[in-house]
Protein backbone atom coordinates (compact mmCIF):
# COMPACT_ATOMS: atom_id res chain seq x y z
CA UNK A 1 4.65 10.16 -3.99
CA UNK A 2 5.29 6.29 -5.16
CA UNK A 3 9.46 6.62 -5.37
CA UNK A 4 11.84 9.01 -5.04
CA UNK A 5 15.72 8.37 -6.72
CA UNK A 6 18.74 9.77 -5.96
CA UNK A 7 21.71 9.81 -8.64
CA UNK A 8 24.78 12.05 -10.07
CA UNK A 9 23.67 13.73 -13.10
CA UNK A 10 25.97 12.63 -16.28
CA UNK A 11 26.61 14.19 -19.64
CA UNK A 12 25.74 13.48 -23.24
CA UNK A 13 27.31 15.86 -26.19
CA UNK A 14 28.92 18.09 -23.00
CA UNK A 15 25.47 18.86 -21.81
CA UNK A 16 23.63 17.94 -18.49
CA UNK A 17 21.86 14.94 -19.16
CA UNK A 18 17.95 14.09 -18.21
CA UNK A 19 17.90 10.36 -17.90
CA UNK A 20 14.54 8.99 -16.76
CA UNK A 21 15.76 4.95 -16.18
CA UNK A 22 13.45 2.02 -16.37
CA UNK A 23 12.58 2.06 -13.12
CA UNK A 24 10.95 5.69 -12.88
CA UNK A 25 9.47 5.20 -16.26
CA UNK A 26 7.36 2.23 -15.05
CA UNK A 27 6.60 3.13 -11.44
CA UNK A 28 5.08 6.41 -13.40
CA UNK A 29 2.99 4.13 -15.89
CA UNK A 30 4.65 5.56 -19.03
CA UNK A 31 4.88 3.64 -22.02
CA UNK A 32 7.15 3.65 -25.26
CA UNK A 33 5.84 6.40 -27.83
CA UNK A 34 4.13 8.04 -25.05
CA UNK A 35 4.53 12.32 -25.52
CA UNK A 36 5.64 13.92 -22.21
CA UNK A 37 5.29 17.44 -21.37
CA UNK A 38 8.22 19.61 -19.38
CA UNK A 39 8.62 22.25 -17.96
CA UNK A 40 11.46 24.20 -16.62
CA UNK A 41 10.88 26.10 -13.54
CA UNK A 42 13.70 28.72 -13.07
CA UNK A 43 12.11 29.73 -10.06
CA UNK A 44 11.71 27.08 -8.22
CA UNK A 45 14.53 25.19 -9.21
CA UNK A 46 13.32 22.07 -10.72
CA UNK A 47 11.91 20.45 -14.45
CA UNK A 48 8.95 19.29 -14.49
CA UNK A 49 7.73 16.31 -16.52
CA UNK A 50 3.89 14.90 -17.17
CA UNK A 51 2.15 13.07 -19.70
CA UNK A 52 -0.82 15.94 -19.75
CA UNK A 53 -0.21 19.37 -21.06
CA UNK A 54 0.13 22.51 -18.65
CA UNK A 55 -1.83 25.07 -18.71
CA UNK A 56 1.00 27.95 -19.53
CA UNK A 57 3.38 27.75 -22.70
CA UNK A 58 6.28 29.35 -21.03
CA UNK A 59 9.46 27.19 -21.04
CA UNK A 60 7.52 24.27 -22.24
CA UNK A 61 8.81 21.35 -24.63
CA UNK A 62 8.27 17.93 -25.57
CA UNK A 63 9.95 14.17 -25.26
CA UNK A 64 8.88 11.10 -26.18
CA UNK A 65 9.31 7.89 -24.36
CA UNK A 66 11.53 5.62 -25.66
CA UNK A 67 12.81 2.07 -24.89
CA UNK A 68 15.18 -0.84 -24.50
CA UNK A 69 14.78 -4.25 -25.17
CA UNK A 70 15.54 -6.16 -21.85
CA UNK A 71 18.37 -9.20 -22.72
CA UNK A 72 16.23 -11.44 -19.58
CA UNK A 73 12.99 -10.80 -20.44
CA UNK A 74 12.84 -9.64 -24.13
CA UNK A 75 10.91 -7.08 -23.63
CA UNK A 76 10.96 -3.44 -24.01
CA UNK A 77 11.20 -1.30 -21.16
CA UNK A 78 10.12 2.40 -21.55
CA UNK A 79 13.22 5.57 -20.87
CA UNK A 80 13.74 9.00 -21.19
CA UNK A 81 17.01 10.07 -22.33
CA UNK A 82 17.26 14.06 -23.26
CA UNK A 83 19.96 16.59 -22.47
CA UNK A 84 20.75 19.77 -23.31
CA UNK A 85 21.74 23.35 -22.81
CA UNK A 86 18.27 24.06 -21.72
CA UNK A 87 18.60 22.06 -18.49
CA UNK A 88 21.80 23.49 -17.35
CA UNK A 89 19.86 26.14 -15.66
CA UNK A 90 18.90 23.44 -13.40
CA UNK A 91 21.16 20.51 -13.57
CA UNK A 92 24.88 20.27 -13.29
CA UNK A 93 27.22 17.51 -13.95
CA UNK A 94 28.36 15.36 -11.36
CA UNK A 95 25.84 17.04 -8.92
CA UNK A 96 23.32 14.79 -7.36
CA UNK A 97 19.57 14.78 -8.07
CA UNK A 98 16.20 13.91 -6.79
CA UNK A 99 13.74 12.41 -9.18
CA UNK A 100 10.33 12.17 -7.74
CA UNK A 101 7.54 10.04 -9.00
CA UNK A 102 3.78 10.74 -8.37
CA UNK A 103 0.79 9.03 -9.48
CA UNK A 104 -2.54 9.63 -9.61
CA UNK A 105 -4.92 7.66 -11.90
CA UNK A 106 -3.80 8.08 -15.57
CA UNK A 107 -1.92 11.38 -14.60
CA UNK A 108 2.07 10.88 -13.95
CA UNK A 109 4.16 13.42 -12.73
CA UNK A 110 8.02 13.21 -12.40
CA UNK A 111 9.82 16.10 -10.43
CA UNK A 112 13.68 16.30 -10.53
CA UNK A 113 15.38 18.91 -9.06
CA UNK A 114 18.83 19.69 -6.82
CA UNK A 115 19.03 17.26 -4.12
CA UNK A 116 17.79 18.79 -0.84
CA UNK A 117 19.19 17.77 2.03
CA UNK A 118 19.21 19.58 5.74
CA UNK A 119 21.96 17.75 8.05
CA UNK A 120 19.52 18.19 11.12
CA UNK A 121 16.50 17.96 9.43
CA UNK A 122 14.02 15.80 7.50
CA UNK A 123 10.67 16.04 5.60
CA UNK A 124 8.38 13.87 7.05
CA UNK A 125 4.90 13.20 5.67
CA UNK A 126 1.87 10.50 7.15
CA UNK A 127 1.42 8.05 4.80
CA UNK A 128 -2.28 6.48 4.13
CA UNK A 129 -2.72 3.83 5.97
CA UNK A 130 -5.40 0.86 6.19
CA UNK A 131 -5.07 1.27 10.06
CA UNK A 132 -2.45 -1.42 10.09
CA UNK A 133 0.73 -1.30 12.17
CA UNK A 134 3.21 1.28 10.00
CA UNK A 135 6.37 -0.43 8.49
CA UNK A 136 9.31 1.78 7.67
CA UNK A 137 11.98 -0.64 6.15
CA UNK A 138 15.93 0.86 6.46
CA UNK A 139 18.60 -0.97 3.77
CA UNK A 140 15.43 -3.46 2.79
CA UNK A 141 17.29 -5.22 0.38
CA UNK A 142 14.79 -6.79 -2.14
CA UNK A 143 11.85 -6.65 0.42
CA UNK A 144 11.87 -9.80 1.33
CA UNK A 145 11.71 -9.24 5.46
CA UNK A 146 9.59 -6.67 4.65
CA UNK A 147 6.79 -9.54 2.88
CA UNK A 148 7.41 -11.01 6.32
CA UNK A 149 5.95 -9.08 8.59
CA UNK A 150 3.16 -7.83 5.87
CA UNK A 151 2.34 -11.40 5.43
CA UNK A 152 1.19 -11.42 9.08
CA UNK A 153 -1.64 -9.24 8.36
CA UNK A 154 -0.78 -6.76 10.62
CA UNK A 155 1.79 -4.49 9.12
CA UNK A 156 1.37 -1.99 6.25
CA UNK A 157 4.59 -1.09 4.36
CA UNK A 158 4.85 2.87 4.14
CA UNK A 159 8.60 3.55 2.99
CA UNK A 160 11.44 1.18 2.12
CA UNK A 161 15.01 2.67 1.97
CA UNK A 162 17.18 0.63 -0.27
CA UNK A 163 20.62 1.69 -2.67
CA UNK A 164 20.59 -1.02 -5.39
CA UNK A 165 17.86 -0.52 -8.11
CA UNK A 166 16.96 -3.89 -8.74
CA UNK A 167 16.18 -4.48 -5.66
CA UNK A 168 14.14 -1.52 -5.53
CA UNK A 169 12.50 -2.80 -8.11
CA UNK A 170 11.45 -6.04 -6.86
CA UNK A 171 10.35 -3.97 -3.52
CA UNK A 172 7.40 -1.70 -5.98
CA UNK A 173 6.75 -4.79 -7.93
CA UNK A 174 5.45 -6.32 -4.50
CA UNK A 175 4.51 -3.05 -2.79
CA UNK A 176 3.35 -0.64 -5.48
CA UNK A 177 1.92 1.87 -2.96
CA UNK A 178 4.36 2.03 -0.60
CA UNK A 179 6.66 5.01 -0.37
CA UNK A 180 10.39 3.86 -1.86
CA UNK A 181 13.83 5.95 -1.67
CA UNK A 182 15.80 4.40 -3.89
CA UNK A 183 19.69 5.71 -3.36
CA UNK A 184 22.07 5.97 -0.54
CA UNK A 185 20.76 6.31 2.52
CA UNK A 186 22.84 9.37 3.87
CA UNK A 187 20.94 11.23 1.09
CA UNK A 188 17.47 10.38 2.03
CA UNK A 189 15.72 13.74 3.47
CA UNK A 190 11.83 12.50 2.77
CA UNK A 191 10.66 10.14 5.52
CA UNK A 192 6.77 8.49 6.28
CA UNK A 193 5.93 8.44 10.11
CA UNK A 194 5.89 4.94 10.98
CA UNK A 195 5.18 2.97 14.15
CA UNK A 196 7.79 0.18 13.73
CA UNK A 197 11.53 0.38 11.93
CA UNK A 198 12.78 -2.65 10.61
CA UNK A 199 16.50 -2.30 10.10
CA UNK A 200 19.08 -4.46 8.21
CA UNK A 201 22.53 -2.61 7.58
CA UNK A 202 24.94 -3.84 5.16
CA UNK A 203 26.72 -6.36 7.24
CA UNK A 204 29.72 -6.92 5.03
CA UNK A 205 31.51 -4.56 7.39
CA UNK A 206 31.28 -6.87 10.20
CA UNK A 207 31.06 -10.46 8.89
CA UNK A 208 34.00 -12.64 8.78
CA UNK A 209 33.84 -12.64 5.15
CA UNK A 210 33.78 -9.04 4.66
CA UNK A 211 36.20 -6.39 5.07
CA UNK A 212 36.02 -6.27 8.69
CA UNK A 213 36.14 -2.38 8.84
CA UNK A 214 33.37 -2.53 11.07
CA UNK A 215 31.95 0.61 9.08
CA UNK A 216 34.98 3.49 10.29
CA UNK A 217 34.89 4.22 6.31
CA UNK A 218 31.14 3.87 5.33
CA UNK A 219 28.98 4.75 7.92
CA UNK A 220 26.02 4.60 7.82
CA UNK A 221 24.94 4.91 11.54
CA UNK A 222 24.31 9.09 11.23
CA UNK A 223 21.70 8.51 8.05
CA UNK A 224 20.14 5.81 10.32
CA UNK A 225 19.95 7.54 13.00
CA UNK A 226 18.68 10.59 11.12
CA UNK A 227 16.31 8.84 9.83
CA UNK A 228 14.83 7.28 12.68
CA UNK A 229 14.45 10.37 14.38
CA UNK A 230 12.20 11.76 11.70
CA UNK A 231 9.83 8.73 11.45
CA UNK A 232 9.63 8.65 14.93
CA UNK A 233 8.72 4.69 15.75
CA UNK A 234 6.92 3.55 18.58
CA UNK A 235 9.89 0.37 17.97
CA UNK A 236 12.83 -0.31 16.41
CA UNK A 237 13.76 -3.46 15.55
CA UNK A 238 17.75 -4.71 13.93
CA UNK A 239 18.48 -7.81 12.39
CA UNK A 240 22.24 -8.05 11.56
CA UNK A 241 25.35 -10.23 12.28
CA UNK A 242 26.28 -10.98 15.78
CA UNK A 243 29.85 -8.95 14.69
CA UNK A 244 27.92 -5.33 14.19
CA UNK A 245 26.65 -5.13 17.58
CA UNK A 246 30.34 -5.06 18.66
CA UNK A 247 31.56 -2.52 16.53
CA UNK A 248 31.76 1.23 17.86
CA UNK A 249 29.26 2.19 14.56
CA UNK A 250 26.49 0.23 16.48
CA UNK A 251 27.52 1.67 20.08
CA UNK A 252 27.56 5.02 18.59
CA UNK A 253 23.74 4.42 17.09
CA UNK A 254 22.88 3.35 20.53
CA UNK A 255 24.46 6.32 22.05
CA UNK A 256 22.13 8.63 19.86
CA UNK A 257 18.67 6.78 20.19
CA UNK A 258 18.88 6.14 23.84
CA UNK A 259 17.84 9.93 24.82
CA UNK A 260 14.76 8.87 22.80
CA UNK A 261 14.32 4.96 22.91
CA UNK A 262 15.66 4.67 26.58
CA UNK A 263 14.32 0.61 26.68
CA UNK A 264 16.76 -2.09 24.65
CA UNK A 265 16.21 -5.87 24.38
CA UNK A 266 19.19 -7.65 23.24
CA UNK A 267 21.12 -8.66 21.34
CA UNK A 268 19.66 -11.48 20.87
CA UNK A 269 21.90 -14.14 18.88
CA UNK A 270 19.42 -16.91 17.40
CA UNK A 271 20.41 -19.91 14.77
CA UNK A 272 17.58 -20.31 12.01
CA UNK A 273 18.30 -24.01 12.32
CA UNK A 274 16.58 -23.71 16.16
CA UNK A 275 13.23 -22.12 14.68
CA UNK A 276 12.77 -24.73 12.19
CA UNK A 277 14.44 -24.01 9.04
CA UNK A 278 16.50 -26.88 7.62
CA UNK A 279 19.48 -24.24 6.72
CA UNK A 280 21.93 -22.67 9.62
CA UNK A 281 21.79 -18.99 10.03
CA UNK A 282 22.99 -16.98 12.32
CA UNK A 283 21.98 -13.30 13.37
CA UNK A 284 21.41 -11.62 15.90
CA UNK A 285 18.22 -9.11 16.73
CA UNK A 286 17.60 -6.33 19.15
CA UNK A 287 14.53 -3.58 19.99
CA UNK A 288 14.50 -0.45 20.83
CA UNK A 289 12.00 1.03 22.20
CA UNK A 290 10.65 4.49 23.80
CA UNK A 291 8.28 2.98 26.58
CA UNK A 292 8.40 1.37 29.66
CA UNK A 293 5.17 -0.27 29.49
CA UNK A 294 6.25 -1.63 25.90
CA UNK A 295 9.87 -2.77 27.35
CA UNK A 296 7.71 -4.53 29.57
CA UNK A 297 4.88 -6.21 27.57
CA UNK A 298 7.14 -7.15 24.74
CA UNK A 299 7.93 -11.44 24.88
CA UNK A 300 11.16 -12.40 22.71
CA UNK A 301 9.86 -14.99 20.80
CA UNK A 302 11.55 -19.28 21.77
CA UNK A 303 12.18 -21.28 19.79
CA UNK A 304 8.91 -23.61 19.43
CA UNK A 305 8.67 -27.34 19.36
CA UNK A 306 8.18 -28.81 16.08
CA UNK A 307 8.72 -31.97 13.62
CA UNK A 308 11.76 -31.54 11.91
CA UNK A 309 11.90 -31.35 7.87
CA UNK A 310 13.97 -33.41 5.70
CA UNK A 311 15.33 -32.13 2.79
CA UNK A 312 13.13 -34.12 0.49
CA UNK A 313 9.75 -31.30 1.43
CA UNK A 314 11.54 -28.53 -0.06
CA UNK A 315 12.94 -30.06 -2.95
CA UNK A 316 10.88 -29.40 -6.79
CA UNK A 317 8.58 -32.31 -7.66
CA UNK A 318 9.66 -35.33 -9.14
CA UNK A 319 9.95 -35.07 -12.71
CA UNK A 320 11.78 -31.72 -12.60
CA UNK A 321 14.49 -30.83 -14.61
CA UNK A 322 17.33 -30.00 -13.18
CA UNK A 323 21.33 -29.21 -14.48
CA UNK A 324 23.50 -32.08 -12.90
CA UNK A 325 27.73 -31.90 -12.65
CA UNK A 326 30.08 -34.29 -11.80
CA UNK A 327 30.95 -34.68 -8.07
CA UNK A 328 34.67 -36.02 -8.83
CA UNK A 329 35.18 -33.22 -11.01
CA UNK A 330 33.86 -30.94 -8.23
CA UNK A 331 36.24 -32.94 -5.47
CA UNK A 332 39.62 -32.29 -8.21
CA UNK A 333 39.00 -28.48 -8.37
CA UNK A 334 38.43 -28.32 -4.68
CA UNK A 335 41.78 -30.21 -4.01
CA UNK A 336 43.62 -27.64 -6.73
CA UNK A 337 42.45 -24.82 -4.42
CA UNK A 338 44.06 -26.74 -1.61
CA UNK A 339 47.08 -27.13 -2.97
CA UNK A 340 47.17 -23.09 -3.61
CA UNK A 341 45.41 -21.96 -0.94
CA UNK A 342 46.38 -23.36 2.67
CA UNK A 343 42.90 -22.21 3.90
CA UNK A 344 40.86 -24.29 1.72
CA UNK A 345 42.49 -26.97 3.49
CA UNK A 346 40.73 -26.53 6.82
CA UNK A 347 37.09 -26.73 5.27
CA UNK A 348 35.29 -29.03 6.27
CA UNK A 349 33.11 -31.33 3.01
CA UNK A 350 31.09 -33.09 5.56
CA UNK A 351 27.46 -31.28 4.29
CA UNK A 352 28.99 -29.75 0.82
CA UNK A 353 26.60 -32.95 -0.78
CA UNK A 354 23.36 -33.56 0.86
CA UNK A 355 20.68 -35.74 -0.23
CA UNK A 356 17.17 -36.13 0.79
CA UNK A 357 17.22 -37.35 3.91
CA UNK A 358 19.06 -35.11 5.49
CA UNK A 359 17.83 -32.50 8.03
CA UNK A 360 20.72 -29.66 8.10
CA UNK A 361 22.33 -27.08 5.48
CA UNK A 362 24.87 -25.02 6.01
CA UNK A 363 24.19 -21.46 5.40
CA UNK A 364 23.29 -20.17 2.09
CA UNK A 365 25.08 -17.08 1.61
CA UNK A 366 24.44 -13.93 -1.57
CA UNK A 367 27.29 -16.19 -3.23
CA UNK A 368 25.72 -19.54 -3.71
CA UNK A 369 25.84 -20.57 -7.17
CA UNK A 370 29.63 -20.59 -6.54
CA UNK A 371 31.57 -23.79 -5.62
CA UNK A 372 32.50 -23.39 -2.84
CA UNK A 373 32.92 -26.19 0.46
CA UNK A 374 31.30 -24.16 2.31
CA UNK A 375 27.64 -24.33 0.00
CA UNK A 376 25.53 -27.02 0.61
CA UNK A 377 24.19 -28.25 -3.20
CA UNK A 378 22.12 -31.87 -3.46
CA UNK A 379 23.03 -34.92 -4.73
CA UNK A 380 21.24 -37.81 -7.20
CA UNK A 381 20.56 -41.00 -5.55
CA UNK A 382 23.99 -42.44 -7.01
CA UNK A 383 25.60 -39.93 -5.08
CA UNK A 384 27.62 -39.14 -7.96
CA UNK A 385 25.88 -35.74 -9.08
CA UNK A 386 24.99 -32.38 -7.84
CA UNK A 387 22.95 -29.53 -8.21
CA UNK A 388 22.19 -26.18 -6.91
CA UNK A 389 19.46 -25.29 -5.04
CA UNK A 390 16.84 -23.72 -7.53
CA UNK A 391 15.04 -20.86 -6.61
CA UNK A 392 11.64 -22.40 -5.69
CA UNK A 393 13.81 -24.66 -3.20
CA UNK A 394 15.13 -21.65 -1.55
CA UNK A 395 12.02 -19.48 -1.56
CA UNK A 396 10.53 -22.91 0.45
CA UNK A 397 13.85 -22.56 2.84
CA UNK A 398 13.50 -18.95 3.64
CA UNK A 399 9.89 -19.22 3.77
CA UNK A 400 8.79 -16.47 1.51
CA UNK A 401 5.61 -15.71 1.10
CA UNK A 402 3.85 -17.26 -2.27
CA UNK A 403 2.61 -13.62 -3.33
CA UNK A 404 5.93 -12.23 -3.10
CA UNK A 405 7.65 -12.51 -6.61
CA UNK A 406 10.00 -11.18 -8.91
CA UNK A 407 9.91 -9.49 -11.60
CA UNK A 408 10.67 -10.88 -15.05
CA UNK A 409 13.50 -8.73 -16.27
CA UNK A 410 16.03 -9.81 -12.89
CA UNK A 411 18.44 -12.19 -14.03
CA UNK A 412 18.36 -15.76 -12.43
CA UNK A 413 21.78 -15.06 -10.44
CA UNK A 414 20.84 -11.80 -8.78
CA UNK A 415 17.50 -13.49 -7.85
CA UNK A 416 19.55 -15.76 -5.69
CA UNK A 417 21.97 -13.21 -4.70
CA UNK A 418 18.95 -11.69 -3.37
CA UNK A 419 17.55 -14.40 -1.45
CA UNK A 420 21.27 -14.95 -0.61
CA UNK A 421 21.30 -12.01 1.23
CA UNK A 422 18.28 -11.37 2.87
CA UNK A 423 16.70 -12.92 6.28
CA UNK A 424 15.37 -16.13 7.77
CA UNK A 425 11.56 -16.03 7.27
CA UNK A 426 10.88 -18.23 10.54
CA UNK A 427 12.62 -16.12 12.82
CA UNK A 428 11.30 -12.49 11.49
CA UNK A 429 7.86 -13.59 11.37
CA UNK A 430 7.98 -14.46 15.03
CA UNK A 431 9.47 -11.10 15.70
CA UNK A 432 6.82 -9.22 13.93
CA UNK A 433 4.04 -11.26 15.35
CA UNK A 434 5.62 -10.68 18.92
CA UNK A 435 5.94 -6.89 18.07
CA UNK A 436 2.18 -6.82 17.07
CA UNK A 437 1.41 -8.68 20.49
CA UNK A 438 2.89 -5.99 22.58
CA UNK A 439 0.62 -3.27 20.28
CA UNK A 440 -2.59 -5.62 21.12
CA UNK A 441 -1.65 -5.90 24.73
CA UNK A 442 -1.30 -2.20 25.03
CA UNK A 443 -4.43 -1.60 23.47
CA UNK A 444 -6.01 -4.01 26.00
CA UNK A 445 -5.75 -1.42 28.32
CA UNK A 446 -2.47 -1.96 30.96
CA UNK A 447 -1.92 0.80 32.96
CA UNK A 448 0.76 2.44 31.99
CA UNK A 449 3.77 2.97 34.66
CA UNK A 450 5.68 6.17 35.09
CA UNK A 451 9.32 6.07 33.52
CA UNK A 452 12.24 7.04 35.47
CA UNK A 453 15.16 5.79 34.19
CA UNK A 454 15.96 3.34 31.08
CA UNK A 455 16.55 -0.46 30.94
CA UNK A 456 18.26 -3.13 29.05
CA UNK A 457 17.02 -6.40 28.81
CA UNK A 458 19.66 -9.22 27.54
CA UNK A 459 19.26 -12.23 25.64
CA UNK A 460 19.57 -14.54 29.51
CA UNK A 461 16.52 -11.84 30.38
CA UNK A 462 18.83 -10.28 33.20
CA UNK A 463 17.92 -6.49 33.27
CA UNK A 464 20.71 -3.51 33.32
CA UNK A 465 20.23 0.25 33.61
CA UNK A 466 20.80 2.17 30.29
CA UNK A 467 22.53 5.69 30.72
């Protein structure tokens, strides 16, 4: 199984409507004028749909593929769209489904059915693996920490758990063979074993920018958790802002996984500026972990020495062509939004312009191609023009792997909305190399101590019992 979706059926002409978007179309390798075959199991509760006939006639129609022209990439993308009285045996309105995509060769089979879903309980399946250390990726955004640790060499992707669909679909465009549940995650039920979790919660909930409901009215804590426990990882590693790991949502997670993952190390708080990158970020990262001899053999990673950047290596070559504005006119609306707003007062312009030689950036947040003081854009050598960052700069910034790209039909702005959002690449890649370290020094054959009791290990290194 390549993806599985979850959705609330809709109608079309008052009937239960079978729509098969973009994105399950072409993880299933269907094409525009392309005849599909489905059938309607009463039985088993679910329709079945495949581009080679079946065997028995019973219950059995046709549907053609379809397709939209994309307004990005100007290209058509292949869709299903069918409804019917015929499905209502199956489908209701406003109930949610699970569309499951498989693949094998040239044959492509989609399964939707009545979402499944056991509060205690998950499906949990071994995913082929080269041998490499299992990667199970919770709220992976676009996959761009997941390219991280893959690009060490040592990490396999087997399932990535994400909600918004173009970001799910820049995760199969980079992993196509990697098990995706694209929906929310309190609905996923299907989980791949995995040896290490990589976990990024929204963190709107606990930034100072966001709501600051640190999660009391979306929490996601119980999927997580439930998930987790079903992919049983030998680690479990959280990036997030220093804010959740003060909220009772992540106190409450740690309640739950200690009875399992009795060793924690963290929270660590660590700037991105400290590991190298010329751009300030700050998050904070913690393990868990269910043995001693791995509490014990794992090294947080310190920050190395190295030769600091200026801005000038990550800019486009010379010769580029790039949109320039007016930094006067940028300067009046700023001091109109002072005038109205007493906050915009307090902000600091002192690295809104930067220009080549300089060695810091403020953080570059989901919202970036706004103007806002607290952006950092660059600035001509009259110092009397900016620009944004373009999206090979920032790919540079966040060190992103080369392989790792996007696919055609994602509009410019949600690419950096994307990037926006996701994590330093300096300061994950040390974490996943670290993480792989404690495997190899396992492997090397330390005797393993009897466990008695759980520990916490902070970000000073002083050790505290966990209960």
């Amino acid at each position: 199984m390549l993806l599985q979706k979850v959705y609330t059926v809709s109608k079309k002409h008052n009937s239960p409507r079978l729509f098969l978007q973009n994105f399950v179309c072409e993880t299933a390798g269907l094409e525009h004028g392309m005849d599909l075959f489905v059938r309607i199991d009463e039985n088993e509760k679910m329709i079945v749909i495949q581009n080679r006939a079946f065997e028995e006639s019973d219950n059995i129609h046709e549907v053609s593929v379809s397709s939209r022209v994309n307004r990005i990439s100007g290209e058509p993308r292949p869709l299903v769209d069918t409804c019917g009285s015929k499905y209502s045996s199956i489908l209701c309105i406003q109930d949610k489904i699970e569309v499951s995509v498989y693949k094998h060769g040239d044959f492509s089979q989609i399964i939707v059915r009545p979402l499944r879903f056991r509060l205690f309980e998950s499906d949990t399946f071994e995913a082929p693996s080269d041998e490499r250390i299992r990667l199970l990726s919770v709220c992976a955004g676009a996959g761009i920490g997941t390219s991280m640790f893959v690009d060490s060499g040592y990490y396999t992707a087997v399932q990535e758990i994400e909600l918004e669909e173009d970001s799910a679909e820049v995760i199969k465009h980079n992993f196509p063979y990697s098990f995706l549940f694209q929906g929310d995650l309190k609905d996923c039920h299907t989980v791949a074993k995995a040896d290490v979790a990589f976990v990024s919660l929204d963190c709107s909930s606990h930034s100072n920018i966001g709501p600051g409901d640190q999660g009391y009215f979306n929490n996601l804590i119980l999927g997580t958790y439930k998930i987790l426990e079903a992919a049983e990882p030998r680690v479990v590693f959280f990036e997030n802002v220093p804010g959740f790991y003060e909220s009772p949502s992540f106190n409450d997670l740690r309640e739950l996984l200690t009875p399992k993952y009795p060793y924690f190390i963290g929270p660590t708080q660590i700037n991105s500026y400290d590991f190298g990158s010329i751009a300030l970020r700050k998050r904070t990262y913690s393990l868990f972990l269910q043995d001693q001899e791995d509490f014990e053999q794992f090294r947080e990673p310190k920050a190395p020495v190295f030769r600091r950047h200026k801005l000038s290596h990550y800019l486009d070559p010379a010769g580029t062509q790039h949109i320039w504005k007016s930094v006067d006119a940028w300067f009046e609306s700023f001091s109109k939004k002072v005038k109205k707003n007493n906050s915009w007062a307090e902000r600091s312009t002192n690295k809104t312009f930067v220009g080549a030689d300089d060695i810091e950036l403020q953080c570059i947040p989901r919202r970036y191609r706004s103007h806002s003081a607290s952006n950092s854009y660059v600035l001509n050598e009259a110092g009397d023009q900016w620009r944004f960052l373009t999206i090979s700069e920032l790919r540079k910034i966040f060190s992103i792997p080369a392989w790792f790209k996007f696919p055609k039909h994602i509009p410019e702005y949600r690419i950096y909305e994307m990037i926006g959002q996701s994590v330093c690449g300096r300061v994950i890649s040390a974490y996943a190399n670290e993480i792989c370290a404690m495997f190899f020094r396992r492997h090397a054959g330390l005797k393993k101590q009897k466990k008695e009791y759980g520990l916490a290990r902070d970000q000073d290194g002083q050790f505290s019992f966990a209960f």
